[in-house]
C-alpha atoms as a PDB file:
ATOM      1  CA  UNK A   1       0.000   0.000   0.000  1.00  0.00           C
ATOM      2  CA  UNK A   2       1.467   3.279  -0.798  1.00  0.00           C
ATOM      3  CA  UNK A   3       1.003   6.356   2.013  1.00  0.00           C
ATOM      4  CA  UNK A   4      -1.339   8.848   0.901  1.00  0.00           C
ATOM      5  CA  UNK A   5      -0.083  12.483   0.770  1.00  0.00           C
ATOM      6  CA  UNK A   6      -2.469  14.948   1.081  1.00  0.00           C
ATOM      7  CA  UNK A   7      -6.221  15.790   1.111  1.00  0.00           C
ATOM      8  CA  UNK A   8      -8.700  14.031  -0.962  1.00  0.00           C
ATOM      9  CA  UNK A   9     -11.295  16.091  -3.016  1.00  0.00           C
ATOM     10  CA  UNK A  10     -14.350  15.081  -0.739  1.00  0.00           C
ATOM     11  CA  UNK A  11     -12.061  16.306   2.138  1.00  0.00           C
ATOM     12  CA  UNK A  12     -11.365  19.705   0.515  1.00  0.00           C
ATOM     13  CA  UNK A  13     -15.848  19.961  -0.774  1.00  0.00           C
ATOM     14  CA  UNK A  14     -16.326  19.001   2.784  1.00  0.00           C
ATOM     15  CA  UNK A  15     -13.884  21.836   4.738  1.00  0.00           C
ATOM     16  CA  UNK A  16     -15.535  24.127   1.527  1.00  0.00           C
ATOM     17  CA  UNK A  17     -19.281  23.124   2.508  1.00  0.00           C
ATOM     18  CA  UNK A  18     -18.143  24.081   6.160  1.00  0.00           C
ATOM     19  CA  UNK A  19     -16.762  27.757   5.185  1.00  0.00           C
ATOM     20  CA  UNK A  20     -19.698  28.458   3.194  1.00  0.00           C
ATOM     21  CA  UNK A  21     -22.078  27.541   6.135  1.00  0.00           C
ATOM     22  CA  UNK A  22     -20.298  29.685   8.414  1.00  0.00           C
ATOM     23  CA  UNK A  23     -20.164  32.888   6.252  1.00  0.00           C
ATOM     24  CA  UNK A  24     -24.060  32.410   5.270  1.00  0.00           C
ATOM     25  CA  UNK A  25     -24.681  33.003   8.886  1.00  0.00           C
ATOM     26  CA  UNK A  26     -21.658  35.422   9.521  1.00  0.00           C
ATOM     27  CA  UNK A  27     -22.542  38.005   6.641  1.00  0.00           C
ATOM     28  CA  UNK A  28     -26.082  38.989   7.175  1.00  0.00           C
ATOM     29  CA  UNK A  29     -24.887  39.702  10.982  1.00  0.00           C
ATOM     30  CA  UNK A  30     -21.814  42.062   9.509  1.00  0.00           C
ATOM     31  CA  UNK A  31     -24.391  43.710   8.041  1.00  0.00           C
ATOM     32  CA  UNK A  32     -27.225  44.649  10.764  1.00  0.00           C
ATOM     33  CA  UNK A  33     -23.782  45.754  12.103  1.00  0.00           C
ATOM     34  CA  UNK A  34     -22.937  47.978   9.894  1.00  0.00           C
ATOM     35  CA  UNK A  35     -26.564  49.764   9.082  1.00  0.00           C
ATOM     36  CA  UNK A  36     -26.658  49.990  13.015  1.00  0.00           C
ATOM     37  CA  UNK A  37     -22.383  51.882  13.295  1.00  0.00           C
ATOM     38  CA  UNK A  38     -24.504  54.199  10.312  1.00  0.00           C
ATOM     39  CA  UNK A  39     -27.801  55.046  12.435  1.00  0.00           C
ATOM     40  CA  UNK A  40     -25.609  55.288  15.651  1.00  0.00           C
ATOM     41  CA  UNK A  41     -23.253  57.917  13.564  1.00  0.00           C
ATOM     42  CA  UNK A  42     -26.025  59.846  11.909  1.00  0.00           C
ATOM     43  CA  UNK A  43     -27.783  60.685  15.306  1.00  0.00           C
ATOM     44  CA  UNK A  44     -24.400  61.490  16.355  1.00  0.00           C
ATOM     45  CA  UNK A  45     -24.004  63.562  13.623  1.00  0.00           C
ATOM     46  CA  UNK A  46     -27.556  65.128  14.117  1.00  0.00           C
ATOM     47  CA  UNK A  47     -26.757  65.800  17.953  1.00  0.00           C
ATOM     48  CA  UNK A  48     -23.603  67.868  16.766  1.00  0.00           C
ATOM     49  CA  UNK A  49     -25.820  69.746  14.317  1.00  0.00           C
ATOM     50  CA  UNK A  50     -28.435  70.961  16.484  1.00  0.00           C
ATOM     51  CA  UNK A  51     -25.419  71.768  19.572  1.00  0.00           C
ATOM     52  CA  UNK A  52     -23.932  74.024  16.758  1.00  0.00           C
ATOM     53  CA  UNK A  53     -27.179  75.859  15.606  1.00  0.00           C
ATOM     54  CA  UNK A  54     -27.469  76.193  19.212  1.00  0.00           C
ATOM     55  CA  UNK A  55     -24.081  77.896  19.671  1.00  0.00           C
ATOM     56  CA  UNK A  56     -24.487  79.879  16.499  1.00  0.00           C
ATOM     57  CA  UNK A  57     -27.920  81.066  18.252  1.00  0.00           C
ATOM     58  CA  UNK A  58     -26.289  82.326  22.130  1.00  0.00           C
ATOM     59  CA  UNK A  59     -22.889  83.900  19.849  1.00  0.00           C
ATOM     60  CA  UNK A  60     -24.389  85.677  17.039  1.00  0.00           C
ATOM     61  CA  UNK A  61     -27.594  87.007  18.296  1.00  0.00           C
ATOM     62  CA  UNK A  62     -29.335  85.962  15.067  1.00  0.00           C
ATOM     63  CA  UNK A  63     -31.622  82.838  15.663  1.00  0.00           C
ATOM     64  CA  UNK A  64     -30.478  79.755  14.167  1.00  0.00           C
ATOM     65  CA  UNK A  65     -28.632  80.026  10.610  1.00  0.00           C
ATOM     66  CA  UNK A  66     -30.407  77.020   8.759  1.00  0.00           C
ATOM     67  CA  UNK A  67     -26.968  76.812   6.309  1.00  0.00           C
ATOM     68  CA  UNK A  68     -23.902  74.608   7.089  1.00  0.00           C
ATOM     69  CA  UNK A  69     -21.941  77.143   5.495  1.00  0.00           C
ATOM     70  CA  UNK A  70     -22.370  79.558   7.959  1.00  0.00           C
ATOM     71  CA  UNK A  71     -21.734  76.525  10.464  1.00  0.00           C
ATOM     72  CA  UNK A  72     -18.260  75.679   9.412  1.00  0.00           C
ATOM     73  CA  UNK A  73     -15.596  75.483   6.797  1.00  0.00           C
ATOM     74  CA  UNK A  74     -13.085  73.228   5.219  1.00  0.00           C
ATOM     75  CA  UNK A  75     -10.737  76.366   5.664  1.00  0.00           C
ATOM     76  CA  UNK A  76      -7.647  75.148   7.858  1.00  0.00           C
ATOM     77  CA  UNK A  77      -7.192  77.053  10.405  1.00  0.00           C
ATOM     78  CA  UNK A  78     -10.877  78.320  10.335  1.00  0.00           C
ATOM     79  CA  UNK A  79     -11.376  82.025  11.651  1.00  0.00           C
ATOM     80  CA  UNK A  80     -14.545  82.375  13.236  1.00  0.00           C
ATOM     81  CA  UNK A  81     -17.378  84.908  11.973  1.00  0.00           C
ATOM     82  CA  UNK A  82     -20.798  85.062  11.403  1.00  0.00           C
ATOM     83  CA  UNK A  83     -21.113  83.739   8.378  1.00  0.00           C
ATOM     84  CA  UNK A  84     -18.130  80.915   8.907  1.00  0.00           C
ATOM     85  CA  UNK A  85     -18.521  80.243  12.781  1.00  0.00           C
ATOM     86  CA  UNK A  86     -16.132  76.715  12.305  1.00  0.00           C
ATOM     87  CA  UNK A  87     -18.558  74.598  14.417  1.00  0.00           C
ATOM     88  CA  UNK A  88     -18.846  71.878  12.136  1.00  0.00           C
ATOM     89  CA  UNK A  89     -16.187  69.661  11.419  1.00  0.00           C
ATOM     90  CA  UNK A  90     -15.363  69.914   7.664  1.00  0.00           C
ATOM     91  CA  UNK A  91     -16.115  66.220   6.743  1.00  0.00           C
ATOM     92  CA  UNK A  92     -19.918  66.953   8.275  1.00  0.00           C
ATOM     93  CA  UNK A  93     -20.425  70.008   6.322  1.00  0.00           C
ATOM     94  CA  UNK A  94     -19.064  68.335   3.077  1.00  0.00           C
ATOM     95  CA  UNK A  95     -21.624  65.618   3.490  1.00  0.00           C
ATOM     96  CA  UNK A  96     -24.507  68.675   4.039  1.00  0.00           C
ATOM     97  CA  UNK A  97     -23.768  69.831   0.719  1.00  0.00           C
ATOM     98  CA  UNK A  98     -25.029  66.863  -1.123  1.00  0.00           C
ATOM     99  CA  UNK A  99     -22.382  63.856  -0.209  1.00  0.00           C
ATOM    100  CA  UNK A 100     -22.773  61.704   2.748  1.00  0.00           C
ATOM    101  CA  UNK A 101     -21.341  60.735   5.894  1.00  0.00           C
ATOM    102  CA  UNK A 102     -21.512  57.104   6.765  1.00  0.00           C
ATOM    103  CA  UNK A 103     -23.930  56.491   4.428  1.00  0.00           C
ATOM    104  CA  UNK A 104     -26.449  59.128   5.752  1.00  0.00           C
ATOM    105  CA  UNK A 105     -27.181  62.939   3.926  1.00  0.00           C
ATOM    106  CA  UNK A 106     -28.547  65.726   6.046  1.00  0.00           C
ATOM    107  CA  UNK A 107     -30.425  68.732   5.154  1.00  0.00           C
ATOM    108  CA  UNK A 108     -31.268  71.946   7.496  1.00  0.00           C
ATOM    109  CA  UNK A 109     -33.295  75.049   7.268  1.00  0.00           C
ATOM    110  CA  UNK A 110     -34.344  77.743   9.663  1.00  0.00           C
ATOM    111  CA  UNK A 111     -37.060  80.204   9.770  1.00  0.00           C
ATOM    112  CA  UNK A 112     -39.720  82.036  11.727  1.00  0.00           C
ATOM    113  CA  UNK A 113     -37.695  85.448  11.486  1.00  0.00           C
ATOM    114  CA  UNK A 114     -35.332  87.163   8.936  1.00  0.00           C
ATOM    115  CA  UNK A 115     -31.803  86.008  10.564  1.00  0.00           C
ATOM    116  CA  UNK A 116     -31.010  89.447  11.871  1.00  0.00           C
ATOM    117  CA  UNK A 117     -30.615  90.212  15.422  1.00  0.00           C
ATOM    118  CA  UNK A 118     -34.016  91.936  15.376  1.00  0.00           C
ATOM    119  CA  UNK A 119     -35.777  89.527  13.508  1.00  0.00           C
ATOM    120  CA  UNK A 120     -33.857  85.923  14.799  1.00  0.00           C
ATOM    121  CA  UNK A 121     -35.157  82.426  13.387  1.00  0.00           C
ATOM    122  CA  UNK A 122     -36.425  80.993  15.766  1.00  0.00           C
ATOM    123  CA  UNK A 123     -37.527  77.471  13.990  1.00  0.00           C
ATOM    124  CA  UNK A 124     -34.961  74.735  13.025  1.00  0.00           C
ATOM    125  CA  UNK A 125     -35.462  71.559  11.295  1.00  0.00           C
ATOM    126  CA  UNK A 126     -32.666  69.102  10.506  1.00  0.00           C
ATOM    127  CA  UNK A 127     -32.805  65.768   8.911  1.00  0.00           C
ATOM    128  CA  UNK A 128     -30.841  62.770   8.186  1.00  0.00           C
ATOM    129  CA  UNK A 129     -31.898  60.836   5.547  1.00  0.00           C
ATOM    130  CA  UNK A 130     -29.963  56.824   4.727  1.00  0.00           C
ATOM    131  CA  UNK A 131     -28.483  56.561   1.040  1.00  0.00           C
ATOM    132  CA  UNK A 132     -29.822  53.477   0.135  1.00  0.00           C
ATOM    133  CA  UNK A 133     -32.471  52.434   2.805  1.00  0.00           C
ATOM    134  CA  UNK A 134     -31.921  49.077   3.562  1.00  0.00           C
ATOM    135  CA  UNK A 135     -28.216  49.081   3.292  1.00  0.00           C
ATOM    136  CA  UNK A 136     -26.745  52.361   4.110  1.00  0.00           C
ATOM    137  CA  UNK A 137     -29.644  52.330   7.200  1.00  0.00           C
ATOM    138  CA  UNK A 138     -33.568  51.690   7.690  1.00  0.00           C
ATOM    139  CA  UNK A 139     -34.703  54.652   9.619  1.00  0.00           C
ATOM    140  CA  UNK A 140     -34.545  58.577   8.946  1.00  0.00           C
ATOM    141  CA  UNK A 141     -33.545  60.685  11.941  1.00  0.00           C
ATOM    142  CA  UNK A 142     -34.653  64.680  12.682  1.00  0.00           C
ATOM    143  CA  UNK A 143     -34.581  67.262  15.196  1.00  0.00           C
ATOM    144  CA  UNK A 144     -35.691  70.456  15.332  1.00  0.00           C
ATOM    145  CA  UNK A 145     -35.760  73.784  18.270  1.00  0.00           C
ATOM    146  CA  UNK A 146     -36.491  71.160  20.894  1.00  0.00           C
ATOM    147  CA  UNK A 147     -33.671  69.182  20.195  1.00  0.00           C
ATOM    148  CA  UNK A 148     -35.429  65.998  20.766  1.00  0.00           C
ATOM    149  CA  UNK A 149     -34.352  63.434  18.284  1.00  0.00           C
ATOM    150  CA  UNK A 150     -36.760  61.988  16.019  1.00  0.00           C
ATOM    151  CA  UNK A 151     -36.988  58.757  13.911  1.00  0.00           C
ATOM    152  CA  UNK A 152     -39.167  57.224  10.906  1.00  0.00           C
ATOM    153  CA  UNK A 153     -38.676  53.324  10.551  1.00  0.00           C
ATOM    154  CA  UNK A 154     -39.769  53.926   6.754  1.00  0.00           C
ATOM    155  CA  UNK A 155     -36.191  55.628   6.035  1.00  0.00           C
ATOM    156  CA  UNK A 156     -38.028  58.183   3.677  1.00  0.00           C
ATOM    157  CA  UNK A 157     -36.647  62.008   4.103  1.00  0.00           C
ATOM    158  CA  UNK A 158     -38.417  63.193   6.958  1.00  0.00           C
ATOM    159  CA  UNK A 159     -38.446  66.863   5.086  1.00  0.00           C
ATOM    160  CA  UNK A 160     -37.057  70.399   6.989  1.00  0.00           C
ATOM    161  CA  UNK A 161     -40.822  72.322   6.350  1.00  0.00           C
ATOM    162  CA  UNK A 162     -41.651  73.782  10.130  1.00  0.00           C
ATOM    163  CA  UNK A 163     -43.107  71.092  12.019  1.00  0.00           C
ATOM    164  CA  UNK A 164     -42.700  68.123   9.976  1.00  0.00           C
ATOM    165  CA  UNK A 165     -40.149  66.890  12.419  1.00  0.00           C
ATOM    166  CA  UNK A 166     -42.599  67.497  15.006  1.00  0.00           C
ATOM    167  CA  UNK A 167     -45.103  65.524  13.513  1.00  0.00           C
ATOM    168  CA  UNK A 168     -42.978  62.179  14.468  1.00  0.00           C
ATOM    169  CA  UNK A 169     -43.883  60.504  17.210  1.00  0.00           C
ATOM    170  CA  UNK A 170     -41.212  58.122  17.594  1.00  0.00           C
ATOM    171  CA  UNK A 171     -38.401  59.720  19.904  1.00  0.00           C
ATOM    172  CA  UNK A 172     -35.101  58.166  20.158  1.00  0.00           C
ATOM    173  CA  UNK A 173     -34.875  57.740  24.263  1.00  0.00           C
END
């Protein structure tokens, strides 16, 4: 009898069966992981929004601003003004003006006064809407004046009209 060297091929279809098993169950799991680091960041990043409308507000005397422009800058260093405050970090305002951040876009507006120290806005809306629902993330975040953090479980843009954040009932606790 010679010695056998090696595997045989219903050795190696057997270890392959195994592998494939495992990363059928592993995958989908990677996944839920993922959409939930992208929810998890977007409130983040909705959190850090509404602090620096909020900041904006107390230092400029002119209601919230409704623009990311005005919020921050991807000038380094960033001088701080009215209309360039460098709140925002430069990757957040980039994905405001119509990329993404962790698979999320976000959209603000502000009104109920003219944006002037004698007229300040005093209503704020911001939303953060998935990329691709269903892979990017399932559910749409907002927040408006309140600062209470909203959620849709559709995904759909929740929309930055006054009150339509408002209209959610689902609060993130």
């Amino acid at each position: 009898m010679r010695k056998q060297k090696g595997f045989s091929l219903i050795e190696l279809l057997i270890v392959v069966a195994i592998i494939l098993i495992i990363a059928a169950i592993a995958i989908p799991n990677l996944l839920r992981a993922k959409i939930s680091a992208n929810e998890s960041s977007a409130v983040a990043a909705t959190r850090t929004i509404y602090t620096s409308e909020v900041s904006y507000s107390t230092t400029y005397g002119t209601g919230f601003t409704g623009t990311y422009s005005a919020l921050g800058s991807a000038a380094t260093p960033c001088t701080a003004t009215s209309t360039n405050a460098c709140l925002l970090d430069p990757i957040l305002t980039t994905a405001t003006a119509g990329g993404s951040k962790s698979g999320y876009t976000y959209a603000l507006a502000a009104a109920g006064g003219a944006g002037t120290p004698a007229s300040p806005n005093t209503t704020l809306e911001i939303n953060s809407t998935p990329f691709t629902v269903g892979t990017t993330g399932q559910r749409a975040f907002c927040s408006d004046q309140t600062g209470v953090i909203r959620y849709n479980t559709t995904g759909g843009a929740v929309g930055t009209g006054a009150g339509s954040c408002a209209a959610i009932a689902l609060i993130i606790q």
